[in-house]
C-alpha atoms as a PDB file:
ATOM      1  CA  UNK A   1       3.678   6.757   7.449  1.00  0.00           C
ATOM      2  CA  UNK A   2       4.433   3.790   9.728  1.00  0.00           C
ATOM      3  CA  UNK A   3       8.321   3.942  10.923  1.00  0.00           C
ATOM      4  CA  UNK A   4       8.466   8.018  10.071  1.00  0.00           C
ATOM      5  CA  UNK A   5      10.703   9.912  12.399  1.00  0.00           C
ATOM      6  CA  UNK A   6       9.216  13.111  13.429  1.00  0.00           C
ATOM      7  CA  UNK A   7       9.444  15.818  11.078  1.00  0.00           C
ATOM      8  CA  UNK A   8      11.401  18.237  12.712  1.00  0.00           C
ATOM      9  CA  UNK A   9      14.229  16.591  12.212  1.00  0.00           C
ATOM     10  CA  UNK A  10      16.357  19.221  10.670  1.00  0.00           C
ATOM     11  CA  UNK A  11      19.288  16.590   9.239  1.00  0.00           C
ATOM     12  CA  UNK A  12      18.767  13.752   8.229  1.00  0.00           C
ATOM     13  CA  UNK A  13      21.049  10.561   8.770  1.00  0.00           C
ATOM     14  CA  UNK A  14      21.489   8.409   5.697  1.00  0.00           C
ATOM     15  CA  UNK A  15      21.807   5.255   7.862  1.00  0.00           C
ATOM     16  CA  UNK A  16      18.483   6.031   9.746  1.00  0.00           C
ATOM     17  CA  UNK A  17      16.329   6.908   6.789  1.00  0.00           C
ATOM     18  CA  UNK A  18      17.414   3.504   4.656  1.00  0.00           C
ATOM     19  CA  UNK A  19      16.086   1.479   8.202  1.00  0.00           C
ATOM     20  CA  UNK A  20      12.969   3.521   8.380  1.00  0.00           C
ATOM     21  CA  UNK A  21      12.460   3.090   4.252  1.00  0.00           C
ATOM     22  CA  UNK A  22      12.955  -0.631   4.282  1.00  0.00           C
ATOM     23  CA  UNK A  23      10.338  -0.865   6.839  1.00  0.00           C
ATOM     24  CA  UNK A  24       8.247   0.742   5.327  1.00  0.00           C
ATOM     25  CA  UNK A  25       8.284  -1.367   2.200  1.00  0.00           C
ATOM     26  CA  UNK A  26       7.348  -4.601   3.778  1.00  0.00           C
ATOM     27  CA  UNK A  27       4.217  -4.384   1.968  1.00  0.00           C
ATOM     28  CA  UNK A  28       5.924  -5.098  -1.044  1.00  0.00           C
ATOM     29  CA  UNK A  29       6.868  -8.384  -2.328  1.00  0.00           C
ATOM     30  CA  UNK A  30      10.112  -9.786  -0.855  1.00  0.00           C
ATOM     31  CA  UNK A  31      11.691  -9.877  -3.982  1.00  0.00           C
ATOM     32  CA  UNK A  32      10.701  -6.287  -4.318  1.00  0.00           C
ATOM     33  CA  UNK A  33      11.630  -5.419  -1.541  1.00  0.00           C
ATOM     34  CA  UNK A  34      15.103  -7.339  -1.883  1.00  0.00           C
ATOM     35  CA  UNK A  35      15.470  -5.270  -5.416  1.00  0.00           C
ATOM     36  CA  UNK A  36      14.845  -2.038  -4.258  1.00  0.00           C
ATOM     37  CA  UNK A  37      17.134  -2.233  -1.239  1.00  0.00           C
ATOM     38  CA  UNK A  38      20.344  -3.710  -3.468  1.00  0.00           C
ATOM     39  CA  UNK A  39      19.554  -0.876  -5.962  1.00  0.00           C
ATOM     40  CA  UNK A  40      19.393   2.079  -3.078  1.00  0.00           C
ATOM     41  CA  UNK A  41      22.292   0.560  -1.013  1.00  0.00           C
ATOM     42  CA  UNK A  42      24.141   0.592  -4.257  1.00  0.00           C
ATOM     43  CA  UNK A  43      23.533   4.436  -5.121  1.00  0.00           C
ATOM     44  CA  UNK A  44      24.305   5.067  -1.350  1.00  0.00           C
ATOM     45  CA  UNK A  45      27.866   3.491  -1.387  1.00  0.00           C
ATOM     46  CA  UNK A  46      28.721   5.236  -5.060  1.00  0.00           C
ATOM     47  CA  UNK A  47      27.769   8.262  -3.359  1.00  0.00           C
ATOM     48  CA  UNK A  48      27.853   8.666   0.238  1.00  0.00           C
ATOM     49  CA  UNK A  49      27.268  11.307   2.437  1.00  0.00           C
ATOM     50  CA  UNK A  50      26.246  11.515   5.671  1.00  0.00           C
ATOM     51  CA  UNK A  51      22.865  13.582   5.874  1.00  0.00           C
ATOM     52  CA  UNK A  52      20.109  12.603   2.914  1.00  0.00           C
ATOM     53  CA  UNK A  53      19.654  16.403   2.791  1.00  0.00           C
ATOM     54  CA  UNK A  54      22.342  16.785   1.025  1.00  0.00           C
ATOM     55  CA  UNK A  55      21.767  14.411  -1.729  1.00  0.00           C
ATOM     56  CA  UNK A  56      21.107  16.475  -5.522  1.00  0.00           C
ATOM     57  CA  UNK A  57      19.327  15.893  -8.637  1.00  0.00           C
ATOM     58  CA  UNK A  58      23.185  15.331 -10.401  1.00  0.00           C
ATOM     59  CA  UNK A  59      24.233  12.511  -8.016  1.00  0.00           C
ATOM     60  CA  UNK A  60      21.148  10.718  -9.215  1.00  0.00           C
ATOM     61  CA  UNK A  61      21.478  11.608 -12.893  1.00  0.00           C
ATOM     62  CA  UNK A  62      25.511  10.536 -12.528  1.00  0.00           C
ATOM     63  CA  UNK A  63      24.720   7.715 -11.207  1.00  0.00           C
ATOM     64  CA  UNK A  64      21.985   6.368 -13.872  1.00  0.00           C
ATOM     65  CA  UNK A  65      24.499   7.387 -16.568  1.00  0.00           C
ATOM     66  CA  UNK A  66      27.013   5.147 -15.106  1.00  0.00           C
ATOM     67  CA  UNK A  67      24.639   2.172 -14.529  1.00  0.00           C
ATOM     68  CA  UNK A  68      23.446   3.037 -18.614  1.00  0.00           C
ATOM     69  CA  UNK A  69      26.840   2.533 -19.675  1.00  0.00           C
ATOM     70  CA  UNK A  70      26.461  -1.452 -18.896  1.00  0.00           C
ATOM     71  CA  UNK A  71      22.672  -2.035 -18.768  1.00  0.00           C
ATOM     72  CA  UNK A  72      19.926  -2.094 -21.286  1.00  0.00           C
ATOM     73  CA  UNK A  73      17.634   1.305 -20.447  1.00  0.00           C
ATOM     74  CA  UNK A  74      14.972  -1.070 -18.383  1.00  0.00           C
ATOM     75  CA  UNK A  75      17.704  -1.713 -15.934  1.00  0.00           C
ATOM     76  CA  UNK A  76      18.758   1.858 -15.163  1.00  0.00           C
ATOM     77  CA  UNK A  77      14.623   3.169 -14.950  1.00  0.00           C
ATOM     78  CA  UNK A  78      14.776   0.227 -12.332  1.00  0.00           C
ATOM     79  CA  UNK A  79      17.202   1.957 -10.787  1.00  0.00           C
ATOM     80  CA  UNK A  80      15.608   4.992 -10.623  1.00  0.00           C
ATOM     81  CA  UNK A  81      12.081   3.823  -9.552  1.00  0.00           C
ATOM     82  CA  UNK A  82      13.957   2.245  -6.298  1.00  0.00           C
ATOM     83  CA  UNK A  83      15.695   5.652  -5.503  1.00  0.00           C
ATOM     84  CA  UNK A  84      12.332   7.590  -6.374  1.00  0.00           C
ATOM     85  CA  UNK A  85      10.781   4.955  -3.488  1.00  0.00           C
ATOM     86  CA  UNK A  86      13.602   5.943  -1.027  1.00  0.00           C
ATOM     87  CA  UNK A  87      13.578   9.706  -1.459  1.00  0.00           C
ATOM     88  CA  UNK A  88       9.967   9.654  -1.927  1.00  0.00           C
ATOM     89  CA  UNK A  89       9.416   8.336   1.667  1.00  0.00           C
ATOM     90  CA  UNK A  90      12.292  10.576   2.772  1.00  0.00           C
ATOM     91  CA  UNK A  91      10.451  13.931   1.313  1.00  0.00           C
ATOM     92  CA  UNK A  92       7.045  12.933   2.553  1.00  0.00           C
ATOM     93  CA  UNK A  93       8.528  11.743   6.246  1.00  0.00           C
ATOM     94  CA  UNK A  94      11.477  14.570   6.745  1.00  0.00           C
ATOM     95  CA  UNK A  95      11.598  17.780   7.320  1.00  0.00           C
ATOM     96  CA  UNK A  96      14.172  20.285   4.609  1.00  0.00           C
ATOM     97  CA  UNK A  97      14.660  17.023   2.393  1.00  0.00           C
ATOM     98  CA  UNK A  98      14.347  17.565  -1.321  1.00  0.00           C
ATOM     99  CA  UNK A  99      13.508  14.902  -3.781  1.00  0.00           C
ATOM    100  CA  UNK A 100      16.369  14.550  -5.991  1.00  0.00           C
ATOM    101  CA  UNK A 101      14.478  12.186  -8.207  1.00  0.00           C
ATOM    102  CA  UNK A 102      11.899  14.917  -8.978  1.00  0.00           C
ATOM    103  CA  UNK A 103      11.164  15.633 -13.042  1.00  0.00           C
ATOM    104  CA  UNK A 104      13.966  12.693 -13.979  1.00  0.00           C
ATOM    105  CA  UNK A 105      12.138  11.001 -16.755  1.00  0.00           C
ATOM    106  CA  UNK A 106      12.276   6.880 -17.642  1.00  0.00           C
ATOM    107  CA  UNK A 107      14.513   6.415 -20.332  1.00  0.00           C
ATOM    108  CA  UNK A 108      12.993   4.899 -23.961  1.00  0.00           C
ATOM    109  CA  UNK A 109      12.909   1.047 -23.799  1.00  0.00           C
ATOM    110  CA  UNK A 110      13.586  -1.256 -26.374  1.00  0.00           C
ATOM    111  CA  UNK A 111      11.105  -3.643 -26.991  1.00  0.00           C
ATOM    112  CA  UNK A 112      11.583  -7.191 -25.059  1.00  0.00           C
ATOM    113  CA  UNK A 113      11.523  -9.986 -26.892  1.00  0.00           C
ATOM    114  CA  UNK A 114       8.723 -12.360 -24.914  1.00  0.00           C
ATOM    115  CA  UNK A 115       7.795 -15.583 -26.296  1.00  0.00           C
ATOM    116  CA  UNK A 116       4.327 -16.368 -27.473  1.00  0.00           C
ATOM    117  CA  UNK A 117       2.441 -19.541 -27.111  1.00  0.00           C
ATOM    118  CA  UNK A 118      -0.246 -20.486 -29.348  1.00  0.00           C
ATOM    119  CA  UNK A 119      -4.003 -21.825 -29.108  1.00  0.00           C
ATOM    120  CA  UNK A 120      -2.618 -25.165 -31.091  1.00  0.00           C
ATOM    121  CA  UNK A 121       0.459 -25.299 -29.432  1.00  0.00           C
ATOM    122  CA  UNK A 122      -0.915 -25.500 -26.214  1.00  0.00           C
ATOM    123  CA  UNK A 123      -3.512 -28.254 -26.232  1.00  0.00           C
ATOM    124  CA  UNK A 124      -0.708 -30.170 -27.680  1.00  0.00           C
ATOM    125  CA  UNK A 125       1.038 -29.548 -24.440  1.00  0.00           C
ATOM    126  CA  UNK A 126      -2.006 -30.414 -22.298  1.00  0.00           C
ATOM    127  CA  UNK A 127      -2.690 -33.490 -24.233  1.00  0.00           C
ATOM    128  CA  UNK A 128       0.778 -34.748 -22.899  1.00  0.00           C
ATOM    129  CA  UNK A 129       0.844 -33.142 -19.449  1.00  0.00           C
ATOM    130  CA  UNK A 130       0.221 -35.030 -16.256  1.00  0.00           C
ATOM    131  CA  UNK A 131      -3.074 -34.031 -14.742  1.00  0.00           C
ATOM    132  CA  UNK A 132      -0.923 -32.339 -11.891  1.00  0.00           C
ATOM    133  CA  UNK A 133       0.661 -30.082 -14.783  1.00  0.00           C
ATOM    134  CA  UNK A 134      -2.802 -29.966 -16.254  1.00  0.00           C
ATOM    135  CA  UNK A 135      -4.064 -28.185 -13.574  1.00  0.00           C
ATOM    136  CA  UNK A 136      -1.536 -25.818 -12.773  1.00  0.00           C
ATOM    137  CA  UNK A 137      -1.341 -24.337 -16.360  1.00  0.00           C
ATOM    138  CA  UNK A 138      -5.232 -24.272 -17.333  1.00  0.00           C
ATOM    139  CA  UNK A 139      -5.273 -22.267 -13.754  1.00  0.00           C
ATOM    140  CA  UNK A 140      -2.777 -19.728 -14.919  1.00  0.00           C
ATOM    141  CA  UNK A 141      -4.024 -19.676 -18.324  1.00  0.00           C
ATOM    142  CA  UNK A 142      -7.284 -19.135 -17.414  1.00  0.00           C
ATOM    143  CA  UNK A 143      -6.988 -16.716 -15.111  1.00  0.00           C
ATOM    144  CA  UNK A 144      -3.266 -14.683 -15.380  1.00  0.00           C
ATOM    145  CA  UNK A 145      -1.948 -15.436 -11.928  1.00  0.00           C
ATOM    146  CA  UNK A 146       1.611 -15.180 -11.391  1.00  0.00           C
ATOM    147  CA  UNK A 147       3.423 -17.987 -10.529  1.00  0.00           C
ATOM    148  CA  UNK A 148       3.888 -16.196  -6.905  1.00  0.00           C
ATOM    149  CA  UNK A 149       0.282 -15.312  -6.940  1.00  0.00           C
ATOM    150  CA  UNK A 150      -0.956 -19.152  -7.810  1.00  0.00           C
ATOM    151  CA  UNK A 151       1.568 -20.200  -4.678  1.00  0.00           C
ATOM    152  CA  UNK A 152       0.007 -17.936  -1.917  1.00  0.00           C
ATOM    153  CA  UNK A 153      -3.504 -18.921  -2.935  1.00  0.00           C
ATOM    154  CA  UNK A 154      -5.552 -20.037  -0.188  1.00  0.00           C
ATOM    155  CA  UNK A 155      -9.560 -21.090   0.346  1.00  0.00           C
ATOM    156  CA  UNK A 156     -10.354 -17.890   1.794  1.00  0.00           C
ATOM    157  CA  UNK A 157      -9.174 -16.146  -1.511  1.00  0.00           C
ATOM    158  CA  UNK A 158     -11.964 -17.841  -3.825  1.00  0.00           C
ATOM    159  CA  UNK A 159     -15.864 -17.014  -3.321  1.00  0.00           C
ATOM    160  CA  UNK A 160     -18.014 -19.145  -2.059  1.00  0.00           C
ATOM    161  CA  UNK A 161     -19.490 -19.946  -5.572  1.00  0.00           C
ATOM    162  CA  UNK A 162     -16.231 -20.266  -7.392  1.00  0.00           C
ATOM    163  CA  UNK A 163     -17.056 -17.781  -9.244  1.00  0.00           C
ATOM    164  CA  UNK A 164     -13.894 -15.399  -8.847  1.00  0.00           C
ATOM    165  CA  UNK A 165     -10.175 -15.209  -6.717  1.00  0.00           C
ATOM    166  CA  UNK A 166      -9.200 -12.413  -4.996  1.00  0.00           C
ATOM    167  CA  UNK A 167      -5.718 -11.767  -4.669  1.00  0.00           C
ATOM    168  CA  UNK A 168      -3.350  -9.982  -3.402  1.00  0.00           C
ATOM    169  CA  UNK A 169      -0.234  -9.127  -5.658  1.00  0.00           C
ATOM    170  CA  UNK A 170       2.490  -7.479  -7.155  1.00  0.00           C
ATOM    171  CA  UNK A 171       3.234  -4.083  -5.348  1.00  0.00           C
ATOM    172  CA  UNK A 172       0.559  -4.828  -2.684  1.00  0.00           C
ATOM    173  CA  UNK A 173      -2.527  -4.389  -5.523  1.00  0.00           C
ATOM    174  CA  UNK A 174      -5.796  -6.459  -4.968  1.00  0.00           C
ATOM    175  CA  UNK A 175      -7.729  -7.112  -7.695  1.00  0.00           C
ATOM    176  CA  UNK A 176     -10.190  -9.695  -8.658  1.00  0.00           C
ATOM    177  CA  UNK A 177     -10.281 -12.399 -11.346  1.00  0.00           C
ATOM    178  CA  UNK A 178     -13.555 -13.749 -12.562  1.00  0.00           C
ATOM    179  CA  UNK A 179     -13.363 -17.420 -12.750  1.00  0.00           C
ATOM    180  CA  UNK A 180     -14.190 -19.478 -16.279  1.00  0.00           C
ATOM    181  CA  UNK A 181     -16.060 -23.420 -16.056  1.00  0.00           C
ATOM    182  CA  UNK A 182     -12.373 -24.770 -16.642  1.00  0.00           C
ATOM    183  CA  UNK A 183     -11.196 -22.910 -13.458  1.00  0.00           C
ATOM    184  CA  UNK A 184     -14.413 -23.121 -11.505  1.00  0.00           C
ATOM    185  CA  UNK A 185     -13.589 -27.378 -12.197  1.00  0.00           C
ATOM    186  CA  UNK A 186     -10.416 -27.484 -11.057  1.00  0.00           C
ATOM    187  CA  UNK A 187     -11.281 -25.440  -8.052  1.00  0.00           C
ATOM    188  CA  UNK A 188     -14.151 -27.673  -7.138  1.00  0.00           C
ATOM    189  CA  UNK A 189     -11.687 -30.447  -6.810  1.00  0.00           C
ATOM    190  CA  UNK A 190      -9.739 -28.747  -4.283  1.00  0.00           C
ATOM    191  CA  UNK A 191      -6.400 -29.489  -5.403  1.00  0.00           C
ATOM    192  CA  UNK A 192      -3.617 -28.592  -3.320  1.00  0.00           C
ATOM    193  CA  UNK A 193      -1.648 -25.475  -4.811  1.00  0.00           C
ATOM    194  CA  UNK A 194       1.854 -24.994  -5.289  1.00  0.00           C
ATOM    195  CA  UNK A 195       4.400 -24.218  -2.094  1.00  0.00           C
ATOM    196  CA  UNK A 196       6.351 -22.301  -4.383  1.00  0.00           C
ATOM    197  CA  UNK A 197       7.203 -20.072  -7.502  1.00  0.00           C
ATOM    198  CA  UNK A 198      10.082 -22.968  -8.455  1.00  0.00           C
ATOM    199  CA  UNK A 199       7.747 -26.351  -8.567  1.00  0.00           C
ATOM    200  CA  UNK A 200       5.294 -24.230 -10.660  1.00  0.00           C
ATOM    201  CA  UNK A 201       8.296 -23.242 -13.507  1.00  0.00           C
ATOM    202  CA  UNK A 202       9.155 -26.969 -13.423  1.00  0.00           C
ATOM    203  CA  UNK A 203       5.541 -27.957 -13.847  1.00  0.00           C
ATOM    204  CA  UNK A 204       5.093 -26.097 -16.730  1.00  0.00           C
ATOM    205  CA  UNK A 205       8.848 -26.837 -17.913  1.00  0.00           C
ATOM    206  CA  UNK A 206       8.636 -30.333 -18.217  1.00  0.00           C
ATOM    207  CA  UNK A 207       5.002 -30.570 -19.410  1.00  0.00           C
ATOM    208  CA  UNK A 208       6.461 -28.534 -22.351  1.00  0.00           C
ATOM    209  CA  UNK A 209       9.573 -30.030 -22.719  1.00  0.00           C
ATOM    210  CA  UNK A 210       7.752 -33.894 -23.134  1.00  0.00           C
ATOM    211  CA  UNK A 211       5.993 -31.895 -26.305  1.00  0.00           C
ATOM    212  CA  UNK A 212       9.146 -30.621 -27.339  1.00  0.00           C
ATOM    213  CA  UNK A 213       8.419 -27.051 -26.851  1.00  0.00           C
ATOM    214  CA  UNK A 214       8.933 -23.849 -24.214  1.00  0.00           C
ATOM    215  CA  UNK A 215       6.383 -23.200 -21.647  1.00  0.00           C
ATOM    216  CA  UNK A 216       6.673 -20.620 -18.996  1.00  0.00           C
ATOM    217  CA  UNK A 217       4.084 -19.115 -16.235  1.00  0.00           C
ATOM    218  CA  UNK A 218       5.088 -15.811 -17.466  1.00  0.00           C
ATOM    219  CA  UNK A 219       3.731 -17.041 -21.268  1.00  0.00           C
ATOM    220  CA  UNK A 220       0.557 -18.189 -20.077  1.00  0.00           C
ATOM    221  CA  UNK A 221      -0.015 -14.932 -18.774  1.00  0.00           C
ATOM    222  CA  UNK A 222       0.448 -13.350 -22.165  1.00  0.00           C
ATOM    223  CA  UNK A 223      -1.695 -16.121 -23.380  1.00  0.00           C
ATOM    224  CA  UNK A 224      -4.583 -15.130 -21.350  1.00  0.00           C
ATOM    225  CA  UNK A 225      -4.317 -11.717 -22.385  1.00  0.00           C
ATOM    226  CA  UNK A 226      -3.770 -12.226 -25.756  1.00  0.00           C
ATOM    227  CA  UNK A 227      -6.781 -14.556 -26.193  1.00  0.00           C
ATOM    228  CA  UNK A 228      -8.911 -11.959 -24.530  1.00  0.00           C
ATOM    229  CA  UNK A 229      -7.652  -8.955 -26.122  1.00  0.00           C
ATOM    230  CA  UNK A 230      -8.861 -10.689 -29.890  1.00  0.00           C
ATOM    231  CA  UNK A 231     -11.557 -11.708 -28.105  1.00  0.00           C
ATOM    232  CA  UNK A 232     -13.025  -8.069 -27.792  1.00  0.00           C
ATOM    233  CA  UNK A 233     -12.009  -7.508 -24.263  1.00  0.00           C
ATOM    234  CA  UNK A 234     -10.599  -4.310 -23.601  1.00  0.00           C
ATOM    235  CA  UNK A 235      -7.288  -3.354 -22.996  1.00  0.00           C
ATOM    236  CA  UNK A 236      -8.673  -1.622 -19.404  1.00  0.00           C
ATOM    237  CA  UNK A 237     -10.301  -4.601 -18.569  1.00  0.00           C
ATOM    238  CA  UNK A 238      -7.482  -6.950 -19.138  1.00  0.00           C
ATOM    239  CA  UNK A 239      -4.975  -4.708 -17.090  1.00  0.00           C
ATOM    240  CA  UNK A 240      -6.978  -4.841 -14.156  1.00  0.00           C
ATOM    241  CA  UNK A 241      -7.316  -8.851 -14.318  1.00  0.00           C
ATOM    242  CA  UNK A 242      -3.448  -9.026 -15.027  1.00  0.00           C
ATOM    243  CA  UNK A 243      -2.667  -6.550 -12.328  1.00  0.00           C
ATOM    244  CA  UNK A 244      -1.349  -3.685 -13.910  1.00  0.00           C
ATOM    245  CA  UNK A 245      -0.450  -0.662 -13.000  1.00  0.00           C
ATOM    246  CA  UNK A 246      -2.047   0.908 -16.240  1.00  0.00           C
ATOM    247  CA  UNK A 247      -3.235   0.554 -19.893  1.00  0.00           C
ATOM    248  CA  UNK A 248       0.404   1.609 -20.993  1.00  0.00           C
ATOM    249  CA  UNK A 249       1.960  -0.975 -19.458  1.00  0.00           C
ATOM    250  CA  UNK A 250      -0.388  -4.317 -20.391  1.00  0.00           C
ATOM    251  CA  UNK A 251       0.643  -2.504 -24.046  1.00  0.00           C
ATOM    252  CA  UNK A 252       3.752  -3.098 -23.826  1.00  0.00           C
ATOM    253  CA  UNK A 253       3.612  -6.395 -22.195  1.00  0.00           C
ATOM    254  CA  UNK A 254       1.108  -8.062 -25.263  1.00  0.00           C
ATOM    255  CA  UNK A 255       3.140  -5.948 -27.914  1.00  0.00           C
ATOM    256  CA  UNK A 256       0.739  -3.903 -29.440  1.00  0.00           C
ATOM    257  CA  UNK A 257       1.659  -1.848 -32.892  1.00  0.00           C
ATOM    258  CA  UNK A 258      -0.179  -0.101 -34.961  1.00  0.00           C
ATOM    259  CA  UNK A 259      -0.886  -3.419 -37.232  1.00  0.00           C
ATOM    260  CA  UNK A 260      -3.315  -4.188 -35.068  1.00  0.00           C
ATOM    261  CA  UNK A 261      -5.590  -1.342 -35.193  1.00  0.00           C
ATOM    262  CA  UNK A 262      -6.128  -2.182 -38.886  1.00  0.00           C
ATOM    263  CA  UNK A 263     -10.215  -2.734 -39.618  1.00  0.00           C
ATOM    264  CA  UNK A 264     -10.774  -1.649 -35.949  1.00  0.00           C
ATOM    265  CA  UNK A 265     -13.578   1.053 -37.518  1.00  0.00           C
ATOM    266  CA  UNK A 266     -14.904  -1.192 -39.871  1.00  0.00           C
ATOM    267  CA  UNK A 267     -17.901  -2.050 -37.341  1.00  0.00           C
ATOM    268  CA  UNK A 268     -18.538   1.770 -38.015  1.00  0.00           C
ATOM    269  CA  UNK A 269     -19.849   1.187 -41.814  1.00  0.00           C
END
């Protein structure tokens, strides 16, 4: 990797390894990478010692268990995947370094509560909405870009036809999005995106707020794959246009239970 010190390295200084590490994760998103480093720097001041060598599987584990004293279970397997990305890069770069995140399992996580918005309920918004509003949320419902995502588009991301955007996002992933007639419309009008994530949550604030209801980029995201997954899309598919990192995870993000799967078979008869 890119910033590695040489492996021979027999001990290895904590403060050395952290400014190699955040290096390293420049591909991420800033926020990311912002996250990750509070979380590690955190761990590191709880616990510090000089070499990363000498770092063990029961300062980790001591550590979670204090942070799930005061945090719901999706904030201390936060914690761990940013100390898994630090020791990670440590075992992979360093020489006599073992990973003392190795076999420490995720903890259970409660289901989050994340607002819905409906077919009905969100015409009525876009029958209200200024056609600057109107554009940014048909875009995002349409196609499941993040309000970062819909920011840092840019000509060169769309085909020549406007027939799809390619994009880079979360966690460095590319993936392309095939573009509907709504979105190819919009496109062909070449309107000026969004400089950042905070004038899209007010677009989509107020434009819901004029119809007297909640709006959020993060709920037209769930929209899109909601609307798709009844449509017959599969769960595969709609992960890779959303960006995720697997099946399991666009699960838990549209709320799937077993209620669903009821007359799944009946095309069978």
């Amino acid at each position: 990797m890119l910033f590695a010190l040489p492996k021979f390295r027999a001990r290895m200084p904590v403060v050395i390894a952290v400014d190699a590490w955040i290096l390293d994760i420049k591909r991420l998103s800033v926020l990311t990478q912002q996250y990750y480093t509070r979380m590690v720097k955190d761990f590191l001041m709880q616990f510090p010692k000089k070499y990363v060598n000498s770092y063990l599987s029961a300062d980790v584990r001591l550590y979670l268990n204090k942070i799930g004293l005061n945090h719901e279970n999706s904030s201390t397997n936060n914690h761990l995947k940013a100390l898994r990305s630090f020791f990670n890069f440590c075992s992979e770069n360093y020489n006599n370094i073992t990973n003392p995140t190795f076999g420490l399992k995720k903890r259970k996580e409660k289901m989050p509560h994340r607002p819905f918005i409906s077919k009905i309920d969100l015409e009525k918004i876009l029958s209200k909405a200024t056609p600057r509003q109107r554009d940014i949320i048909l875009i995002l419902a349409h196609t499941g870009l993040r309000a970062s995502e819909l920011c840092s588009l840019r000509p060169e991301n769309i085909s020549p036809n406007l027939a799809s955007i390619t994009i880079t996002g979360k966690g460095g992933k590319v993936r392309t999005i095939p573009c509907n007639q709504t979105v190819k419309e919009i496109l062909s009008r070449s309107i000026q995106f969004p400089k950042n994530r905070k004038s899209v949550y007010i677009a989509c604030r107020n434009a819901g707020d004029v119809s007297n209801l909640s709006l959020t980029p993060h709920m037209l995201r769930r929209y899109l794959a909601s609307r798709l997954l009844h449509a017959g899309v599969s769960l595969l598919v709609i992960s890779r246009i959303l960006g995720h990192s697997s099946v399991r995870t666009t699960e838990i993000y549209l709320g799937i239970d077993s209620s669903f799967l009821l007359g799944v078979t009946d095309c069978l008869d």
